[in-house]
Protein backbone atom coordinates (compact mmCIF):
# COMPACT_ATOMS: atom_id res chain seq x y z
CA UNK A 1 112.93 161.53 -14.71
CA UNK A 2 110.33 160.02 -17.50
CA UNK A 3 107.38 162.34 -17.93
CA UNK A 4 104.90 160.12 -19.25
CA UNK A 5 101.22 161.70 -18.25
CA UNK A 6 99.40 160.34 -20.82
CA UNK A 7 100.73 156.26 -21.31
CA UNK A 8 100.19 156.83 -17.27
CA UNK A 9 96.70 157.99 -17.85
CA UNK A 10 95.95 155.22 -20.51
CA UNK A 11 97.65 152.88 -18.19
CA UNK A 12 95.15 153.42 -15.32
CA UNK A 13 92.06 153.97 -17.35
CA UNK A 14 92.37 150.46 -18.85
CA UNK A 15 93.15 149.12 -15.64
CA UNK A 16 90.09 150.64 -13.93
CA UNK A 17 88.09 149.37 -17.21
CA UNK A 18 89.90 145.70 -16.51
CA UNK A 19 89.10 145.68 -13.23
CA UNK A 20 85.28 147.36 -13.46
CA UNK A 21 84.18 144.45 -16.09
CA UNK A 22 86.10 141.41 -13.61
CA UNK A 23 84.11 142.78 -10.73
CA UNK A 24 80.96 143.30 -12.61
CA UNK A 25 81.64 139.56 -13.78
CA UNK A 26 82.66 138.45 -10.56
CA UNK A 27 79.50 139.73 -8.51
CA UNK A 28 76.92 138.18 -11.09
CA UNK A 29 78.28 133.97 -10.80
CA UNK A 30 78.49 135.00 -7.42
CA UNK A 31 74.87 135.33 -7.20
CA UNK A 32 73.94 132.58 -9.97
CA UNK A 33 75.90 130.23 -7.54
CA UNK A 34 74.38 131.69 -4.44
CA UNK A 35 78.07 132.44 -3.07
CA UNK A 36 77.02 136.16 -3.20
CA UNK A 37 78.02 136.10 0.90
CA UNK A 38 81.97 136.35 1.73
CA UNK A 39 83.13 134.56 4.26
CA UNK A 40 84.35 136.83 7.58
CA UNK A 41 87.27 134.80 8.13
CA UNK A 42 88.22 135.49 4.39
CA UNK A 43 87.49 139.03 4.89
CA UNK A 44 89.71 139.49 7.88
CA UNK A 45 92.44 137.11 5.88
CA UNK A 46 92.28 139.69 2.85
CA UNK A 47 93.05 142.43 5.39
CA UNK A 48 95.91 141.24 6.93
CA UNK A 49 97.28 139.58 3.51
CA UNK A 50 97.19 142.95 1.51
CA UNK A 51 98.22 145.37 4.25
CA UNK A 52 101.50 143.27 4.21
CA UNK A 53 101.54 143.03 0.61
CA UNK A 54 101.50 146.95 -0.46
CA UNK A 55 104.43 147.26 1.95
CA UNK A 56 106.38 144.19 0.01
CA UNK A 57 106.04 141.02 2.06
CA UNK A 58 103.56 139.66 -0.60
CA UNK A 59 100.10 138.05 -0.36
CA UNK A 60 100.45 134.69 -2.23
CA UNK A 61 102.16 132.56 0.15
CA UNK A 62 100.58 134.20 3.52
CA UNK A 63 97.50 133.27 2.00
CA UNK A 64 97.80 129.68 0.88
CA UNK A 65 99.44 128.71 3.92
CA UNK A 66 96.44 130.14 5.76
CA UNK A 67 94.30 128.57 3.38
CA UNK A 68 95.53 125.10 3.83
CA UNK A 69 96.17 125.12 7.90
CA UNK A 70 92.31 126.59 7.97
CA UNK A 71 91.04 123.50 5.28
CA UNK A 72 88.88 126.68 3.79
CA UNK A 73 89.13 125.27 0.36
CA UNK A 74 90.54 121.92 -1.36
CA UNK A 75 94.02 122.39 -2.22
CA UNK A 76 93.20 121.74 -5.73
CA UNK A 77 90.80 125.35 -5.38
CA UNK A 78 94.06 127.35 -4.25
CA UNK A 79 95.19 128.79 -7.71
CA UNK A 80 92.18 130.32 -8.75
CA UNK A 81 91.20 131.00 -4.88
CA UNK A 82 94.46 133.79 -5.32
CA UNK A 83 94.06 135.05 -8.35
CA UNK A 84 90.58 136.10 -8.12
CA UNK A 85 90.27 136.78 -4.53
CA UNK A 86 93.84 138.94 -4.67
CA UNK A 87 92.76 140.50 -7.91
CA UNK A 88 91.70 143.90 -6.93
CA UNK A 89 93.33 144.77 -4.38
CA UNK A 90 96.10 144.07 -6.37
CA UNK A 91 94.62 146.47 -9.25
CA UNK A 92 94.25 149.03 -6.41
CA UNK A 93 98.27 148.46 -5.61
CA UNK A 94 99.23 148.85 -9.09
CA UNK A 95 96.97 152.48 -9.56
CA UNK A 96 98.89 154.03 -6.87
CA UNK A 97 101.95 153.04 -7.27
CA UNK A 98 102.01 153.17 -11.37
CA UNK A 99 100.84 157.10 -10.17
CA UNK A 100 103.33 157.72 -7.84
CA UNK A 101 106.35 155.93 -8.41
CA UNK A 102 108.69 157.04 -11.61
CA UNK A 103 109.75 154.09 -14.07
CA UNK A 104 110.70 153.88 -17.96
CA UNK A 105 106.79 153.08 -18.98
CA UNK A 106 108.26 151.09 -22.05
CA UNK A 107 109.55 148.68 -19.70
CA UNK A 108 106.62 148.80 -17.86
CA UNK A 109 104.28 148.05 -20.68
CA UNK A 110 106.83 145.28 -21.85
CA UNK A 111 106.94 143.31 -19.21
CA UNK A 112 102.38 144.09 -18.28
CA UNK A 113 102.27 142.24 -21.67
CA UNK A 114 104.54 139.64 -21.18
CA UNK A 115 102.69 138.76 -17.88
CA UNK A 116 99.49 138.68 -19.04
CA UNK A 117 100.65 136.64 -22.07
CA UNK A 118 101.99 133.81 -19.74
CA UNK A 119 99.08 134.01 -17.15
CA UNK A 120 96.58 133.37 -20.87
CA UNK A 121 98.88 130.20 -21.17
CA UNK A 122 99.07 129.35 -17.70
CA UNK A 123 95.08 129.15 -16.70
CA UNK A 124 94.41 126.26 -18.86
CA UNK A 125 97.11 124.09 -17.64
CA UNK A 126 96.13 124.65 -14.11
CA UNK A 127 92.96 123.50 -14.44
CA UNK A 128 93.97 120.17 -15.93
CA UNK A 129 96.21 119.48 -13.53
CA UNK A 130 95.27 116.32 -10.79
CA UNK A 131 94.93 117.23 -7.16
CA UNK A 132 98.21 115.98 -6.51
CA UNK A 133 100.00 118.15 -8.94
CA UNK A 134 98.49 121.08 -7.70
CA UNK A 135 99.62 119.75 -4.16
CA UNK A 136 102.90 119.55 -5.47
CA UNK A 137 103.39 122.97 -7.31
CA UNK A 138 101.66 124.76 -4.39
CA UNK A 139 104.29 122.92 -1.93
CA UNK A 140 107.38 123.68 -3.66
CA UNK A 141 106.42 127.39 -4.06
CA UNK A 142 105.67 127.68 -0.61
CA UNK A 143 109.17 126.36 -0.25
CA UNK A 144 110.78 129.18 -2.46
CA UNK A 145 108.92 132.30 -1.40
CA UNK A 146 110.38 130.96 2.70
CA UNK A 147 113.88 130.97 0.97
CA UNK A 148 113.37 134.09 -0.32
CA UNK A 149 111.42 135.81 2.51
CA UNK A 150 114.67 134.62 4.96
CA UNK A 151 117.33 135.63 2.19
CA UNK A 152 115.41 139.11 2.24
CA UNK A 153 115.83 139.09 6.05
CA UNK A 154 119.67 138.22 5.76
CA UNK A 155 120.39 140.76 3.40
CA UNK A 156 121.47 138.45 0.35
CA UNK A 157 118.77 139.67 -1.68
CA UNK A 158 120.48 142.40 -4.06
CA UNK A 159 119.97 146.20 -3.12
CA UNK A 160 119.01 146.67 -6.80
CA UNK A 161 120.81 149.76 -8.77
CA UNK A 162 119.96 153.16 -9.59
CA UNK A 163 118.46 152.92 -12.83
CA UNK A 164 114.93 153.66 -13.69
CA UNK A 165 115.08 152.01 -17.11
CA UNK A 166 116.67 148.94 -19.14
CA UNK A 167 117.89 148.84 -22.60
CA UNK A 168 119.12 146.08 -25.01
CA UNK A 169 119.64 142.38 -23.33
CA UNK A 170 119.11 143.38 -19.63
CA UNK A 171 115.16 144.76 -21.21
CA UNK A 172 114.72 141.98 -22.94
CA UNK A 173 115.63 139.08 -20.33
CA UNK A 174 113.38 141.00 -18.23
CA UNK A 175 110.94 140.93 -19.91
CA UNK A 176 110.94 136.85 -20.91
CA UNK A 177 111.17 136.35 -17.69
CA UNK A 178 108.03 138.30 -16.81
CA UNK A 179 106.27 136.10 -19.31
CA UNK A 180 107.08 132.79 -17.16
CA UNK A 181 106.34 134.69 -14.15
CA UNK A 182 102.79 135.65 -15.32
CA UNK A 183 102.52 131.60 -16.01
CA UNK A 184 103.27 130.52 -12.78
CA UNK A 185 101.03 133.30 -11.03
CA UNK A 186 98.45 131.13 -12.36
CA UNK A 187 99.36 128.39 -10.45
CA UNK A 188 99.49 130.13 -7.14
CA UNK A 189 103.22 131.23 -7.62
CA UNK A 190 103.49 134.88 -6.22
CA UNK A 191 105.59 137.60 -8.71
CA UNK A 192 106.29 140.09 -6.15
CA UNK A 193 109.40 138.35 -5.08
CA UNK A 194 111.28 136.70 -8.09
CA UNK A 195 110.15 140.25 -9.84
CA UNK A 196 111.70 142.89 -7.36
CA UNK A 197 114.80 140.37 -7.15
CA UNK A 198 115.30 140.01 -11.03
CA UNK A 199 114.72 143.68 -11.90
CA UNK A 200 117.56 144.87 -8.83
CA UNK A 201 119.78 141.89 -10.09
CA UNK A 202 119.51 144.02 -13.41
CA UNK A 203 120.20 146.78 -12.26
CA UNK A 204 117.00 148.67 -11.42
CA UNK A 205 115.96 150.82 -8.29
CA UNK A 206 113.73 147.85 -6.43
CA UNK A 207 111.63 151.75 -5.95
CA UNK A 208 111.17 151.22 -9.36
CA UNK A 209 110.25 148.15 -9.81
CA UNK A 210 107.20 148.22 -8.00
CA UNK A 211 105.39 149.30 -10.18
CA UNK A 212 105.95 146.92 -12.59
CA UNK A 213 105.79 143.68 -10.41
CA UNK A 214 102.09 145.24 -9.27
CA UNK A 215 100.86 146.58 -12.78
CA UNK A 216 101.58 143.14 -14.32
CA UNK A 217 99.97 141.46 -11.40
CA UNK A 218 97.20 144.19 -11.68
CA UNK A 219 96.66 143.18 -15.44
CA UNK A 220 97.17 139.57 -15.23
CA UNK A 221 95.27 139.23 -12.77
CA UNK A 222 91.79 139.90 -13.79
CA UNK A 223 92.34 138.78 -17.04
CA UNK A 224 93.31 134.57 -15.53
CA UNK A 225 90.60 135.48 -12.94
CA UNK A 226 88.02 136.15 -15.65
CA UNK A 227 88.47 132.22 -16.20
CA UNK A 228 89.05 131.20 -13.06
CA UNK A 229 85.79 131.94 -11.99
CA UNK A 230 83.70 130.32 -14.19
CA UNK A 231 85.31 126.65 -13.30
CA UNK A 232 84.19 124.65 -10.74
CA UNK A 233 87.42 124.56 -8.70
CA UNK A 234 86.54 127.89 -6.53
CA UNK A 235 84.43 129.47 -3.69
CA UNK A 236 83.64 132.28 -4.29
CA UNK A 237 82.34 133.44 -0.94
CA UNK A 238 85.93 133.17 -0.42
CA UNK A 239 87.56 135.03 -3.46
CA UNK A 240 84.59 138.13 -2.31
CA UNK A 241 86.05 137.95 1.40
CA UNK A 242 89.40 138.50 0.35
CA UNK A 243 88.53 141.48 -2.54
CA UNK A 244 86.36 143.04 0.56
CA UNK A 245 88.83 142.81 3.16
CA UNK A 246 91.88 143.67 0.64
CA UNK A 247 90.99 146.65 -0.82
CA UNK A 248 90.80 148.83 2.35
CA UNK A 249 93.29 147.64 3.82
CA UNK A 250 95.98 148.72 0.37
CA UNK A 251 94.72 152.04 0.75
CA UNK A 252 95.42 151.77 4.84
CA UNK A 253 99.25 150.43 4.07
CA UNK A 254 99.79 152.86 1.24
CA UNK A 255 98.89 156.24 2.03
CA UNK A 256 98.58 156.27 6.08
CA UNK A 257 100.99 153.50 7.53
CA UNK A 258 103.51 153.39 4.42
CA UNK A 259 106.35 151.29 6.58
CA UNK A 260 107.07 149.02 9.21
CA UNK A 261 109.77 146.70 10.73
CA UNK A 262 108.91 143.25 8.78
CA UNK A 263 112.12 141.75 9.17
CA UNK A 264 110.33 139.62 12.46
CA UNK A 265 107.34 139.52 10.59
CA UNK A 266 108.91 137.61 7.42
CA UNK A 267 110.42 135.33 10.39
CA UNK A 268 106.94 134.47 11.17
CA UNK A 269 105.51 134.04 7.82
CA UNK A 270 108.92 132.04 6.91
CA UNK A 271 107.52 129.57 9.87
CA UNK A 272 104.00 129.03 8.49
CA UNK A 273 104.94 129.01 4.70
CA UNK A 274 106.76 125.86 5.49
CA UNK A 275 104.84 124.32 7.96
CA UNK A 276 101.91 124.68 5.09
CA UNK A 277 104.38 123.35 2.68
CA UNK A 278 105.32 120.28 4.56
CA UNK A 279 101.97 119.20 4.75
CA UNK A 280 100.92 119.99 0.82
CA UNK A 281 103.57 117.66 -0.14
CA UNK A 282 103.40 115.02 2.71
CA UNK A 283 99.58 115.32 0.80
CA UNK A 284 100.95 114.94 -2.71
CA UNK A 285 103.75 112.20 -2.14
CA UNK A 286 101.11 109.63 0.22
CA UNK A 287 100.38 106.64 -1.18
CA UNK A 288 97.29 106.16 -3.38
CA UNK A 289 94.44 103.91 -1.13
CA UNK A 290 92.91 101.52 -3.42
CA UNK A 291 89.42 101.25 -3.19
CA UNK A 292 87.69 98.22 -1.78
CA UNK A 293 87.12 95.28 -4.06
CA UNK A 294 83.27 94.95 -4.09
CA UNK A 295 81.95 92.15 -2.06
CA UNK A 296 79.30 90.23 -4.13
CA UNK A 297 76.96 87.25 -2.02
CA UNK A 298 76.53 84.39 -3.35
CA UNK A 299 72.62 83.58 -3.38
């Protein structure tokens, strides 16, 4: 057992500072762009999204594919539409189970930093991406998280150990790897799932490891969102529904509901996520229509 009250206590008083400046930030280009009004259909997405997500199904890929079958936003606005709109409920994920749930706190600063290290890199690239790459990313990690949701349904995603720590090469390949993960958040690539699988294929209780996968998204988070929302690729009457909607509903999953029978739930979500991946890259792979020649009359 690691009694750590006071890197716990630092831990969640920067995290509530993180979060308190995003929002603040947030809630004023809101109302510079006059996108100060979430959408309801947002809200109620946020809801549903994060409920699942505090009990481990994850919110990335539920919410793309509901994204892109609703045409709420271009597919190009997807990355930053996640990791601003998922951003604090996410934070509110990672204070209670950082609390609650016992974990070697080196290991859990380690791998916060090496997220939010690879989400810094990762917003930038993102944003110069074409349509059609974004299509194409967002597609093919639609396509993973459905082979991992139905691998989690068959049982061939490890049980994890009992460990509530790593040391030498197991700590460090953990943490790389939570540096490319933090990258790829930023292009609408969920953690929750590659993270819980990597840290039991090491050799940690999965217990433990969530609250690592949720403080690094907690901390990453904010910090790409802080960029994300000053582009022009965004809605945010969207990214507000799903903050409004998500928050509640974490605090609903975590402390009154705690568990349910997913296993036909992932089923369903395993249908949609491809059926939203399908058509992203039937979207990305069409052929290019040439504009028009102009027509000039001769006079």
């Amino acid at each position: 057992m690691f009694e750590n009250p006071v890197i716990v206590t630092i831990l969640l008083a920067t995290l509530v500072l993180i979060a308190s400046l995003y929002a603040i930030q947030l809630l004023r280009i809101a109302y510079a762009r006059s996108q100060l009004q979430p959408r309801f259909e947002a809200v109620v997405l946020g809801s549903v999204t994060n409920f699942f997500d505090t009990l481990g199904i994850g919110s990335f890929a539920p919410t793309t594919a509901w994204l892109r079958l609703r045409k709420l936003v271009p597919d190009s606005f997807i990355p930053a539409t996640l990791n601003t709109g998922q951003a604090l409920p996410t934070v509110c994920q990672a204070l209670i189970f950082i609390k609650l749930v016992d974990v070697d706190p080196l290991l859990l600063i380690a791998c916060i930093v090496a997220a939010v290290a690879g989400a810094t890199l990762g917003v930038p690239l993102v944003q110069r991406l074409s349509v059609r790459a974004v299509q194409k990313i967002v597609g093919i990690a639609l396509l993973i998280a459905a082979l991992l949701y139905a691998l989690t349904n068959v049982d061939l995603v490890p049980a994890g150990g009992n460990s509530l720590a790593l040391s030498g090469w197991l700590f460090a390949i953990a943490v790389v790897a939570h540096f490319f993960l933090g990258t790829l958040m930023t292009f609408g690539i969920g953690l929750y799932a590659p993270s819980l699988i990597l840290l039991s294929l090491l050799g940690l209780n999965p217990t433990a490891a969530f609250p690592v996968m949720m403080g690094a998204c907690a901390f990453l988070m904010p910090a790409s969102a802080t960029r994300f929302i000053r582009t022009e690729r965004i809605d945010l009457r969207i990214v507000l529904g799903l903050a409004l909607g998500g928050i509640p509903a974490v605090m609903l999953a975590a402390f009154v509901v705690r568990s349910l029978p997913l296993t036909a739930l992932r089923w369903g979500v395993v249908a949609v996520v491809l059926y939203a991946a399908a058509v992203l890259l039937k979207a990305a792979f069409a052929p290019r229509v040439e504009a028009a020649p102009a027509v000039i009359e001769a006079r």
